[in-house]
C-alpha atoms as a PDB file:
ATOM      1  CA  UNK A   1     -21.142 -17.198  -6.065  1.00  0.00           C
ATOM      2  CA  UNK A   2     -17.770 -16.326  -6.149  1.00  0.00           C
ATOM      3  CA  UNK A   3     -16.472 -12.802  -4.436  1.00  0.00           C
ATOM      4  CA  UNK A   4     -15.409 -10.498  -6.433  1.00  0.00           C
ATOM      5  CA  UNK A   5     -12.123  -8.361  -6.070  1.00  0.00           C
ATOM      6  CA  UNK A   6     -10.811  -5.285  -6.942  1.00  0.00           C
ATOM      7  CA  UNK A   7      -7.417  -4.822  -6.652  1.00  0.00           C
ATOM      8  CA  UNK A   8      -5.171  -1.532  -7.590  1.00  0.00           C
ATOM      9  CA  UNK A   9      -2.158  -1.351  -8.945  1.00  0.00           C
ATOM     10  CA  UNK A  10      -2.325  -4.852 -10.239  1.00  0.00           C
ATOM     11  CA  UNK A  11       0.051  -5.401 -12.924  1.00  0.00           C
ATOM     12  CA  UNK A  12       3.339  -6.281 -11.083  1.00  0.00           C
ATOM     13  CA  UNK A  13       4.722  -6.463  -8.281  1.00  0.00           C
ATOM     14  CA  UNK A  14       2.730  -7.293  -4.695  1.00  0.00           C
ATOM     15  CA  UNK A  15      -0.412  -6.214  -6.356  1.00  0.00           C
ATOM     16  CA  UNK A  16      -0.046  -9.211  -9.596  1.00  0.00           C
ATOM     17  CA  UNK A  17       0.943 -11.572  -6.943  1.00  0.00           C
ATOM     18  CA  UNK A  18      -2.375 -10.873  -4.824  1.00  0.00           C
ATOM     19  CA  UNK A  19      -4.953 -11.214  -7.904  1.00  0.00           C
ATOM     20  CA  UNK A  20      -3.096 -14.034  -9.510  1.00  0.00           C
ATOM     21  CA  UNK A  21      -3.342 -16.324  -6.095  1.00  0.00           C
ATOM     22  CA  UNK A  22      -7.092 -14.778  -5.351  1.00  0.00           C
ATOM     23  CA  UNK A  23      -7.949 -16.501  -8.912  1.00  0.00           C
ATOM     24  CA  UNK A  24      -6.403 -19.614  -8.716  1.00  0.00           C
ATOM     25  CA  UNK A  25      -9.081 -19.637  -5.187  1.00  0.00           C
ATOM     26  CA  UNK A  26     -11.893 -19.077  -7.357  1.00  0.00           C
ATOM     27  CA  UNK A  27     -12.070 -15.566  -6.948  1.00  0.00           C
ATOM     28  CA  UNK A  28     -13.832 -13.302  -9.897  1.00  0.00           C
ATOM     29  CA  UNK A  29     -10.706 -10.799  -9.753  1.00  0.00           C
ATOM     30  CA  UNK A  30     -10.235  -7.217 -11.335  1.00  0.00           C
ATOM     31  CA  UNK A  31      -6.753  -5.159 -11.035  1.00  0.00           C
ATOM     32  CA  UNK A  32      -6.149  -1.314 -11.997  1.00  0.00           C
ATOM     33  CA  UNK A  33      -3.312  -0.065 -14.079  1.00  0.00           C
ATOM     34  CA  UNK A  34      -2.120   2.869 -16.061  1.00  0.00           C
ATOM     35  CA  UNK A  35      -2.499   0.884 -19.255  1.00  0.00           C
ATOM     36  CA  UNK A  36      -3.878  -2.790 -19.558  1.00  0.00           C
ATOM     37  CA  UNK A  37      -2.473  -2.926 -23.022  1.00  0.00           C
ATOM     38  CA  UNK A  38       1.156  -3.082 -21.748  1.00  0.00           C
ATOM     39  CA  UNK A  39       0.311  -6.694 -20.049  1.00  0.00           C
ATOM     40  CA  UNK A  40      -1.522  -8.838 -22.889  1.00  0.00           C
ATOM     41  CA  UNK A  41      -0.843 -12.193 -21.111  1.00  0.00           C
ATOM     42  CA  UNK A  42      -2.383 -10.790 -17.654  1.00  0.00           C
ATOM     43  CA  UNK A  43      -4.744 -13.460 -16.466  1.00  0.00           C
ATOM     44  CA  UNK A  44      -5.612 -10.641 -14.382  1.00  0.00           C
ATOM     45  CA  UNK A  45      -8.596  -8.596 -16.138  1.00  0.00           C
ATOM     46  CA  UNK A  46      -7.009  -5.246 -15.928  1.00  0.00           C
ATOM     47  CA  UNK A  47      -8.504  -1.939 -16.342  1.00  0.00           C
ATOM     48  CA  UNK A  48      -6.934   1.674 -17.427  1.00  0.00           C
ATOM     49  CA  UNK A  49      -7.512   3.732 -14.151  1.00  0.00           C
ATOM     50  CA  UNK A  50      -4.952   5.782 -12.987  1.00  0.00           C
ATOM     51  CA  UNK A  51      -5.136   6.126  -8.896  1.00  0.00           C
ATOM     52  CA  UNK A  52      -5.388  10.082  -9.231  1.00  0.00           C
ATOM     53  CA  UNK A  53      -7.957  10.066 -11.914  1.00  0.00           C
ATOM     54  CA  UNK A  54     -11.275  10.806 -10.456  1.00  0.00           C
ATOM     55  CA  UNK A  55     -12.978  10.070 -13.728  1.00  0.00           C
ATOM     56  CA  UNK A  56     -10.613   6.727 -14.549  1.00  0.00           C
ATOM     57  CA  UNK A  57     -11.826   5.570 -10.954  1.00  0.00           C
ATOM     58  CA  UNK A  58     -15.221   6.659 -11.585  1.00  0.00           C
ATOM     59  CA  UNK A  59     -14.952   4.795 -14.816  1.00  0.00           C
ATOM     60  CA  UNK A  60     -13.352   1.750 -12.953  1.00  0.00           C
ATOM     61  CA  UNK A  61     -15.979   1.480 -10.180  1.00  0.00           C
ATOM     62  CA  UNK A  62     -18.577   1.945 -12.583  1.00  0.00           C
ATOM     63  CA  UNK A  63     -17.738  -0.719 -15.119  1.00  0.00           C
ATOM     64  CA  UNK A  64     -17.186  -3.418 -12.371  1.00  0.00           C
ATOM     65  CA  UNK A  65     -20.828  -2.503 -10.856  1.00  0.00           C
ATOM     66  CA  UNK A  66     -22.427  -2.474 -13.954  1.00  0.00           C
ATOM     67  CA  UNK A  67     -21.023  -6.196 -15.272  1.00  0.00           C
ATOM     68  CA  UNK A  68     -21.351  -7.703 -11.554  1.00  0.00           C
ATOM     69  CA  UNK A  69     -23.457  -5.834  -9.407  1.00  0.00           C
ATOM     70  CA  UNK A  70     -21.119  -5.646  -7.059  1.00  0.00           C
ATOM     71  CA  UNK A  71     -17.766  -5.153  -5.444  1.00  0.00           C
ATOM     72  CA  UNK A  72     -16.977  -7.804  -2.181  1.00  0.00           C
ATOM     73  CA  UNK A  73     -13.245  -6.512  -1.322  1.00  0.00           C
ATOM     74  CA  UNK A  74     -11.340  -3.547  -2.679  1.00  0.00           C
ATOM     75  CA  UNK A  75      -7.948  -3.784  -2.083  1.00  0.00           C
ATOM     76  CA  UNK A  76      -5.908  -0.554  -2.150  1.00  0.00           C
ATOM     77  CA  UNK A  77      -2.646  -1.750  -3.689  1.00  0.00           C
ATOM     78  CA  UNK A  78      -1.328   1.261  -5.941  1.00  0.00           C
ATOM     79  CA  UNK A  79       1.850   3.135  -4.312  1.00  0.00           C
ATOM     80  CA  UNK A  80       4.780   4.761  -5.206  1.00  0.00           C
ATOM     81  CA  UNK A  81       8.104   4.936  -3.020  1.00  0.00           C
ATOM     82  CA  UNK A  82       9.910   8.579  -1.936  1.00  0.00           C
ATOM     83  CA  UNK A  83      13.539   9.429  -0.433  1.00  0.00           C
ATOM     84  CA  UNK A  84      15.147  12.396   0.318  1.00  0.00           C
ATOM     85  CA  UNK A  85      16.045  14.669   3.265  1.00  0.00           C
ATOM     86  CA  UNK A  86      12.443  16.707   4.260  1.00  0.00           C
ATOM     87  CA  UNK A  87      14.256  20.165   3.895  1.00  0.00           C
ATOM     88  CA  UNK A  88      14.676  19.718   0.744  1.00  0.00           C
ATOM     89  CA  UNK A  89      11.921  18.063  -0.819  1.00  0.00           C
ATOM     90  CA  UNK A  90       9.803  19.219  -3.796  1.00  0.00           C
ATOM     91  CA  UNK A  91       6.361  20.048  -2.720  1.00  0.00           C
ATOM     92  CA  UNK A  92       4.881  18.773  -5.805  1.00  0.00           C
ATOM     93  CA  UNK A  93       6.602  15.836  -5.378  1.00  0.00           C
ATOM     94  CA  UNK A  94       5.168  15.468  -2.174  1.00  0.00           C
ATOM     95  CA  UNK A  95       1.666  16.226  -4.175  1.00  0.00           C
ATOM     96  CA  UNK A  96       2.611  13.474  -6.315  1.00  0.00           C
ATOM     97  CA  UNK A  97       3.223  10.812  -3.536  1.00  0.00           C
ATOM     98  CA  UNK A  98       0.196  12.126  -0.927  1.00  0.00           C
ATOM     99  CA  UNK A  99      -2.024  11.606  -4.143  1.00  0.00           C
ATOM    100  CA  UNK A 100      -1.011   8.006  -5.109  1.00  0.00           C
ATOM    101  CA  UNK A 101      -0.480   6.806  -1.506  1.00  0.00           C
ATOM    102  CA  UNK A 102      -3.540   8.088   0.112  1.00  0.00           C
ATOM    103  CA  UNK A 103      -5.803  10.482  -1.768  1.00  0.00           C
ATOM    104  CA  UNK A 104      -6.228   7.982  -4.360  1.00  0.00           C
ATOM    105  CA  UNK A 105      -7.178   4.999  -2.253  1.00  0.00           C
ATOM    106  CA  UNK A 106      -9.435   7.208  -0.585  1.00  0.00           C
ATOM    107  CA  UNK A 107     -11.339   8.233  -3.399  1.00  0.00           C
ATOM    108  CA  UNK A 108     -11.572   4.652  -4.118  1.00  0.00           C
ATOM    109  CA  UNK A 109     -12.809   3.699  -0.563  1.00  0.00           C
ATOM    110  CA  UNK A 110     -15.325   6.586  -1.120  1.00  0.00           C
ATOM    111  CA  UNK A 111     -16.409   4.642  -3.980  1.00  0.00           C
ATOM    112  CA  UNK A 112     -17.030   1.437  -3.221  1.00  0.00           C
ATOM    113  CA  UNK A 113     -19.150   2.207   0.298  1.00  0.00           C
ATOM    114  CA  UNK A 114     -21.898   3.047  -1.234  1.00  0.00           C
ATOM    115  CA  UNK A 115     -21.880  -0.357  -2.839  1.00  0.00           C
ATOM    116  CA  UNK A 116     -21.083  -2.487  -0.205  1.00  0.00           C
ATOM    117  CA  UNK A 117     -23.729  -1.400   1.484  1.00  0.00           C
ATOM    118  CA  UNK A 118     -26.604  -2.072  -0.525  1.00  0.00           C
ATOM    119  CA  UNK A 119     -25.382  -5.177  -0.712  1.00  0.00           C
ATOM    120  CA  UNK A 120     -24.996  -5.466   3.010  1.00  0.00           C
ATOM    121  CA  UNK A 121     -21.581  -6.293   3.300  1.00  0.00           C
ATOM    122  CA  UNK A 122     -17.824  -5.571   1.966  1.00  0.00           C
ATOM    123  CA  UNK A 123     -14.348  -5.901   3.054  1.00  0.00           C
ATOM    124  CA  UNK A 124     -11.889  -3.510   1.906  1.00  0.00           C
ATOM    125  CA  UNK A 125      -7.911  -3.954   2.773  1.00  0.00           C
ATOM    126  CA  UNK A 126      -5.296  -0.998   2.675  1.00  0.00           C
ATOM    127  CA  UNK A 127      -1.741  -2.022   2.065  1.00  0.00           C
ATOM    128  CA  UNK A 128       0.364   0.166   3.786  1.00  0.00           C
ATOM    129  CA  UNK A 129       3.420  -0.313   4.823  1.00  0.00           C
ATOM    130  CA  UNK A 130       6.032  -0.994   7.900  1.00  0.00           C
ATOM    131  CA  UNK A 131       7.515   2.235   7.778  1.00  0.00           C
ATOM    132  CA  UNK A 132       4.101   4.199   8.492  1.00  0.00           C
ATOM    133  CA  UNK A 133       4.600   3.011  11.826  1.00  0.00           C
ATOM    134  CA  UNK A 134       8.122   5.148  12.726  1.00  0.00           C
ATOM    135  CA  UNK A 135       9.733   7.834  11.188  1.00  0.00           C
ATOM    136  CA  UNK A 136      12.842   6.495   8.888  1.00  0.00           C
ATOM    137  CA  UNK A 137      15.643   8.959   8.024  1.00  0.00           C
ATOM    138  CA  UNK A 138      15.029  10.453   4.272  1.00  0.00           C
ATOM    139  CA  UNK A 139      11.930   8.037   4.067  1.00  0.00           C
ATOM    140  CA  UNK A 140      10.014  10.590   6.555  1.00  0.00           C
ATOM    141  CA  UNK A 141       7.480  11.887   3.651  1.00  0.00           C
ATOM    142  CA  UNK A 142       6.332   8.320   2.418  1.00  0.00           C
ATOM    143  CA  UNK A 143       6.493   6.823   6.222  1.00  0.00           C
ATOM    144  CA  UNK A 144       3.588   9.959   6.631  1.00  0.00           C
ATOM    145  CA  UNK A 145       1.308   8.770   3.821  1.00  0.00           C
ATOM    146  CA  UNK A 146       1.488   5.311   4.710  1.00  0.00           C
ATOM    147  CA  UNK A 147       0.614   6.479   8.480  1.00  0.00           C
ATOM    148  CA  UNK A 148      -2.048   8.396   7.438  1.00  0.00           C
ATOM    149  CA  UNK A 149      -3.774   5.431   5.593  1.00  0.00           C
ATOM    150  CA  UNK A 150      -3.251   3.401   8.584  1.00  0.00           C
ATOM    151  CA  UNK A 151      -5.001   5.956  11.139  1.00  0.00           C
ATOM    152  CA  UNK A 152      -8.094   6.729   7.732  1.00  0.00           C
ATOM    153  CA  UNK A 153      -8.550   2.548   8.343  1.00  0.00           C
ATOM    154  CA  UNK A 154      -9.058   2.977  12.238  1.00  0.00           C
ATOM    155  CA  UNK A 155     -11.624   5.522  12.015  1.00  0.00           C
ATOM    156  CA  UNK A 156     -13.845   4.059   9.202  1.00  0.00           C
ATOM    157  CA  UNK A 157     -13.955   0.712  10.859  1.00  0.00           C
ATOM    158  CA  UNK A 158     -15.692   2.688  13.331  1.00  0.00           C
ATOM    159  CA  UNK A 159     -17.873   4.539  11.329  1.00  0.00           C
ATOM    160  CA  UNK A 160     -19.321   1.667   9.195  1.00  0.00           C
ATOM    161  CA  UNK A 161     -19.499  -0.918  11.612  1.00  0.00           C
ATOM    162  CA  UNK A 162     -23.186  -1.147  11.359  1.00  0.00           C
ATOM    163  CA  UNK A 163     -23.370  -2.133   7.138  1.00  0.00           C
ATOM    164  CA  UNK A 164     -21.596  -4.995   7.823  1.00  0.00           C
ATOM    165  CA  UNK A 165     -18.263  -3.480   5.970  1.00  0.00           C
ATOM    166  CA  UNK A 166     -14.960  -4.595   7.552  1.00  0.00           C
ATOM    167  CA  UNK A 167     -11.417  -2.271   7.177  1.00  0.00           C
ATOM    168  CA  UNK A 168      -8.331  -3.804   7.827  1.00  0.00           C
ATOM    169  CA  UNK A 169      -4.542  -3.140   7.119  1.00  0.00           C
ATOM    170  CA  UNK A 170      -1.925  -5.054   5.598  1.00  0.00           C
ATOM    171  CA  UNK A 171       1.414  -3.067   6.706  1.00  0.00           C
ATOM    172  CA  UNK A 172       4.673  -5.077   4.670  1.00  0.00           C
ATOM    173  CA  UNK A 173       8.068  -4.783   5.315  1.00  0.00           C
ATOM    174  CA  UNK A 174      10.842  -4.735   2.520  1.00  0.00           C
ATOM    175  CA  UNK A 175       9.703  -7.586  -0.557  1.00  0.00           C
ATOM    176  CA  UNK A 176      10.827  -8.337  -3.868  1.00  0.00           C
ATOM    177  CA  UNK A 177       9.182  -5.782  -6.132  1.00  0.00           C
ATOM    178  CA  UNK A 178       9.464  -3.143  -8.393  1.00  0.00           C
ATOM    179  CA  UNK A 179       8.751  -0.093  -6.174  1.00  0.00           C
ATOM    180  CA  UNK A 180      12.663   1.098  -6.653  1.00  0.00           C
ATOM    181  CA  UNK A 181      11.250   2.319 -10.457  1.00  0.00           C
ATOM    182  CA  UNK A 182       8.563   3.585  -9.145  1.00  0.00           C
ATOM    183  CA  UNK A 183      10.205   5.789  -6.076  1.00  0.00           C
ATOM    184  CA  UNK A 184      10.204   9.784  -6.115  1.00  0.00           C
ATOM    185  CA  UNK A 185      13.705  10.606  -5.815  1.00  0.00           C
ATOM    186  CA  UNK A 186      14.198  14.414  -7.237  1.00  0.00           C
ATOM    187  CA  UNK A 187      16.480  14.998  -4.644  1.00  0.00           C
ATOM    188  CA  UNK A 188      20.198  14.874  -6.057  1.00  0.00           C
ATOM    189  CA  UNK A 189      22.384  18.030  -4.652  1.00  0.00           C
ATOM    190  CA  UNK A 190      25.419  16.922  -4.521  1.00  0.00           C
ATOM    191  CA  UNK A 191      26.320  19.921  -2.711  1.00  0.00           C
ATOM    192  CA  UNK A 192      23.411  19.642   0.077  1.00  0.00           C
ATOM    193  CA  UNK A 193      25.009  18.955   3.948  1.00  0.00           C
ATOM    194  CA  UNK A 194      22.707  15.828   3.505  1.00  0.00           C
ATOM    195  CA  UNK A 195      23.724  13.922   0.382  1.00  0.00           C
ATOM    196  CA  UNK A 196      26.703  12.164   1.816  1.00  0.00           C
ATOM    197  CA  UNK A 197      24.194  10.579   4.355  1.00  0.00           C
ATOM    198  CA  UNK A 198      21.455  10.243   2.470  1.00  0.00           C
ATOM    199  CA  UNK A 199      23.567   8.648  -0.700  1.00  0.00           C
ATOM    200  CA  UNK A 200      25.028   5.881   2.072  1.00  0.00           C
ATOM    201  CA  UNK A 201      21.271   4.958   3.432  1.00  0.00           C
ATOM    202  CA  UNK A 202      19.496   5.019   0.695  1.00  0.00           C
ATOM    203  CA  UNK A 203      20.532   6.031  -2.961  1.00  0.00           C
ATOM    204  CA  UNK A 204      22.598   3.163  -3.297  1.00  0.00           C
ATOM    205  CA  UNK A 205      21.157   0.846  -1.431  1.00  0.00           C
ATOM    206  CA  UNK A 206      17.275   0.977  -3.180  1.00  0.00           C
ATOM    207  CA  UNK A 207      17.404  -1.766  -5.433  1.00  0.00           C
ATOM    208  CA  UNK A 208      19.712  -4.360  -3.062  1.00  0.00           C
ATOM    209  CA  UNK A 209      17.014  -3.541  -0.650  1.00  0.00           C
ATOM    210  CA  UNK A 210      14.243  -4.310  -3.123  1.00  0.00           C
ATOM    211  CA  UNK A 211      16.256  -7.463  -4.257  1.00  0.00           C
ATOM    212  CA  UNK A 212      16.368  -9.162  -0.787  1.00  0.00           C
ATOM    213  CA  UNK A 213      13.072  -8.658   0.420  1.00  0.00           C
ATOM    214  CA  UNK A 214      10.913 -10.998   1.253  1.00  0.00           C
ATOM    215  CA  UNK A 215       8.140 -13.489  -0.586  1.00  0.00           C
ATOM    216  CA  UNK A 216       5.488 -11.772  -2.333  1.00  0.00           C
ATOM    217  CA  UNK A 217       3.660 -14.804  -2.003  1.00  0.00           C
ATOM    218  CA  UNK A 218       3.656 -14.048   1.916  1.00  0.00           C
ATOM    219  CA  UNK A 219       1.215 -11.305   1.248  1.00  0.00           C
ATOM    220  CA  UNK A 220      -1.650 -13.043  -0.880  1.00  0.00           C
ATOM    221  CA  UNK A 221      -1.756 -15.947   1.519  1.00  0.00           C
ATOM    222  CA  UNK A 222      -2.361 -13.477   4.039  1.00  0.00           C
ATOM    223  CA  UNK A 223      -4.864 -11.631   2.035  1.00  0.00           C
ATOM    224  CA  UNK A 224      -6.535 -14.955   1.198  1.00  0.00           C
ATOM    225  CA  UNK A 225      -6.881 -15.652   4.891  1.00  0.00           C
ATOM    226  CA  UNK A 226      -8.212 -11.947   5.753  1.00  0.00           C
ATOM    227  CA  UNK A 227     -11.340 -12.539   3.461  1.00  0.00           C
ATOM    228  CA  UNK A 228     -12.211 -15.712   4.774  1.00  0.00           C
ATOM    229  CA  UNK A 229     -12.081 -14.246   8.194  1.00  0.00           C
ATOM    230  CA  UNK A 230     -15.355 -13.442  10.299  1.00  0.00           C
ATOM    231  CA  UNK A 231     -13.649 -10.491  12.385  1.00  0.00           C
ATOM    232  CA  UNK A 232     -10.595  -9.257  10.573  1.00  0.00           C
ATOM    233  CA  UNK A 233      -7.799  -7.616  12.945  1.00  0.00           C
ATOM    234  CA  UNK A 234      -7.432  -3.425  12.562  1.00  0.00           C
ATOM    235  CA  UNK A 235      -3.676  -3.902  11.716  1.00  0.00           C
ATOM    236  CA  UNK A 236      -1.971  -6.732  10.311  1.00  0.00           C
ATOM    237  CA  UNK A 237       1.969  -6.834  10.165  1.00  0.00           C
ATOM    238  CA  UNK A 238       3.959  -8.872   6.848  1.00  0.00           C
ATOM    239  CA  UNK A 239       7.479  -9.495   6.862  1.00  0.00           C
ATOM    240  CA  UNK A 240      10.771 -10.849   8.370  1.00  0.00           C
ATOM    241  CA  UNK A 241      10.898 -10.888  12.566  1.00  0.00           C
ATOM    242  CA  UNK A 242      13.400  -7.661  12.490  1.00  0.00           C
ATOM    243  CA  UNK A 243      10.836  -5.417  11.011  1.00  0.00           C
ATOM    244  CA  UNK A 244       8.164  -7.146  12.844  1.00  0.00           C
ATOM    245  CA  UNK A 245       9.811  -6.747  16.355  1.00  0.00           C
ATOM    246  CA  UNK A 246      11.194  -3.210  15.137  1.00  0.00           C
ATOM    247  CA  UNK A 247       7.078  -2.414  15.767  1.00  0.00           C
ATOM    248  CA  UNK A 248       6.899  -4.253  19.633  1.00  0.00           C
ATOM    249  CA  UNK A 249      10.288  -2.305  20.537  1.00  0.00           C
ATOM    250  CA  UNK A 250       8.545   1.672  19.720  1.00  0.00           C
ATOM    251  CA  UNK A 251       5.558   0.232  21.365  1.00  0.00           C
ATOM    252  CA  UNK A 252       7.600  -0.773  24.571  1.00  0.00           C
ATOM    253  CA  UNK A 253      10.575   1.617  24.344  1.00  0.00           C
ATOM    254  CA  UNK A 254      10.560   5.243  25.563  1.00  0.00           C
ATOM    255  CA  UNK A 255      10.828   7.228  22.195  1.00  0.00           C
ATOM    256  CA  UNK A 256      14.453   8.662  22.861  1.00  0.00           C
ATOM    257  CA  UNK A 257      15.869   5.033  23.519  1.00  0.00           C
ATOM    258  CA  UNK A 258      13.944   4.213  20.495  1.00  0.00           C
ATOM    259  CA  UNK A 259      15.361   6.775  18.526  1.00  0.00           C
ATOM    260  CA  UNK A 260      18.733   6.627  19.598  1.00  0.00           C
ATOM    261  CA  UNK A 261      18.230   2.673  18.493  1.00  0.00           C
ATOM    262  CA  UNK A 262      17.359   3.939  14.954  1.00  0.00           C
ATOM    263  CA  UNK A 263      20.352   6.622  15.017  1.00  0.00           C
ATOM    264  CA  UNK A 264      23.158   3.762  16.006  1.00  0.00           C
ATOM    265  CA  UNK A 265      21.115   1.422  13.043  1.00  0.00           C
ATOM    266  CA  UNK A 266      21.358   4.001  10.148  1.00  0.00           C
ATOM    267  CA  UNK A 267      25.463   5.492  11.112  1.00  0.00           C
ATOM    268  CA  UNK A 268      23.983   8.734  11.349  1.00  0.00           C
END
C-alpha cells in the first residue's frame, strides 16, 4: 500500500518540488494551498486550506482521513519570509508570520496525532530553516519562528515516542524559490537610523539571494530518504557547505567570536 503524504504549502516552490518527486516514488500525495483552482495542471491533488484556518485545516485533515483512512507523513511546508530591524516591526506583522511559520504547523501536527496513532505509526517532518539556528541582522523575527519549530520538534519526539510516531527537521539554507513574494517587509522608513543598513543587507539583495540558491531537488531527495528511514535524525541540515559549517562554527565558537564573525560578514 502506498504511504500517503500530506504536504503544506504545495503549489510552488520547495513544497511542489517535494510532492511532485514523492509521486513519481509511488507515493499517494496531497498538498495544501490557498486556492487549488489557481494550479489546474498540478499533478499534485491540492486542497484549499489556508495554514491559519482552523476550520480549512480541520476541513483538510478531515477529507484526507475520510477518502484514505489515514495520514503516514505530514510535512509542514507552508512559510512566509520577514525583514526588518526588530524596533521597528509591526506587531501584527509579527502575528502574521508567528501564525504561518509555527502556529499553523502546529495546529496541523495537533491534527494528525491522533491519527497516526490509531494507526500505530506516522512520520511527520517540519521544514524549518538555517537561520532558526542564529540570529541574522533584520531577519531576527523569522530566525525566532523557525527556532521555535525546531525546539516544538525536540520535545514531541519525546513525548510520542511510544505510538511509534517519528519528528524530524529539515532546516534549508538559501534555494531557488518564491519566498521573496511571499516575505513580510512593511518596514520602509526611509528616515529610520536603520534603513541605510538594512536596504544594503537585505532590501536589495532578496530576490539575487532567492535566484542563486540552491537545488530544490536537494530537498525531496532528502525527504525521500527520511521516510524510508527506520530512526530518522532530530535535525537534518540542506544546503551549500558555508551555511552548513556556519552551524559547526556557533556550536564550537564562543558566542562573541561568533558574533563578531557575523558583524565583519554583514559590514555592519
Amino acid at each position: 500500500m502506498s504511504k500517503v503524504v500530506l504536504i503544506t504549502g504545495a503549489s510552488s516552490g520547495i513544497g511542489k518540488t517535494i510532492g511532485e518527486y514523492l509521486i513519481e516514488k509511488k507515493f499517494k500525495v496531497y498538498g495544501t494551498c490557498r486556492n487549488p483552482l489557481n494550479y489546474p495542471n498540478s499533478i499534485i491533488e491540492l486542497i484549499k486550506s489556508n495554514i491559519n484556518s482552523i476550520d480549512e485545516i480541520d476541513n483538510c485533515i478531515s477529507y484526507i482521513k475520510n477518502k484514505e483512512e489515514r495520514i503516514d507523513v505530514l510535512i509542514n511546508n507552508a512559510g512566509i519570509g520577514f525583514t526588518g530591524p526588530i524596533e521597528e516591526a509591526d506587531l501584527e506583522d509579527v502575528e502574521k508570520l508567528f501564525n504561518t511559520n509555527f502556529f499553523g504547523p502546529l495546529e496541523m501536527i495537533k491534527k494528525v496525532l491522533p491519527i497516526m496513532r490509531k494507526n500505530n505509526g506516522g512520520l511527520i517532518i517540519n521544514i524549518t530553516s538555517i537561520a532558526g539556528y542564529f540570529g541574522l541582522p533584520f531577519r531576527g523575527i523569522y530566525s525566532a519562528s523557525k527556532s521555535a519549530l525546531e525546539i516544538v520538534t525536540e520535545s514531541l519526539r519525546m513525548e510520542v515516542r511510544n505510538f511509534n510516531i517519528k519528528i524530524t527537521n529539515i532546516a534549508p539554507g538559501v534555494f531557488k524559490t518564491d519566498i521573496v513574494n511571499r516575505r513580510i517587509d512593511s518596514f520602509n522608513d526611509k528616515k529610520s537610523l536603520y534603513f541605510s543598513d538594512y536596504y544594503r543587507l537585505w532590501k536589495n539583495n532578496n530576490e539575487h539571494i532567492e535566484k542563486s540558491g540552491s537545488n530544490p531537488k536537494m530537498i525531496a531527495l532528502l525527504v525521500n530518504k527520511i521516510i524510508n528511514t527506520k530512526n530518522p535524525k532530530i535535525h537534518y541540515v540542506v544546503g551549500n557547505r558555508f551555511q552548513k559549517f556556519s552551524i559547526i562554527l556557533k556550536r564550537l565558537l564562543p558566542d562573541l567570536i561568533f558574533e563578531k564573525i557575523l558583524t565583519k560578514y554583514y559590514k555592519l
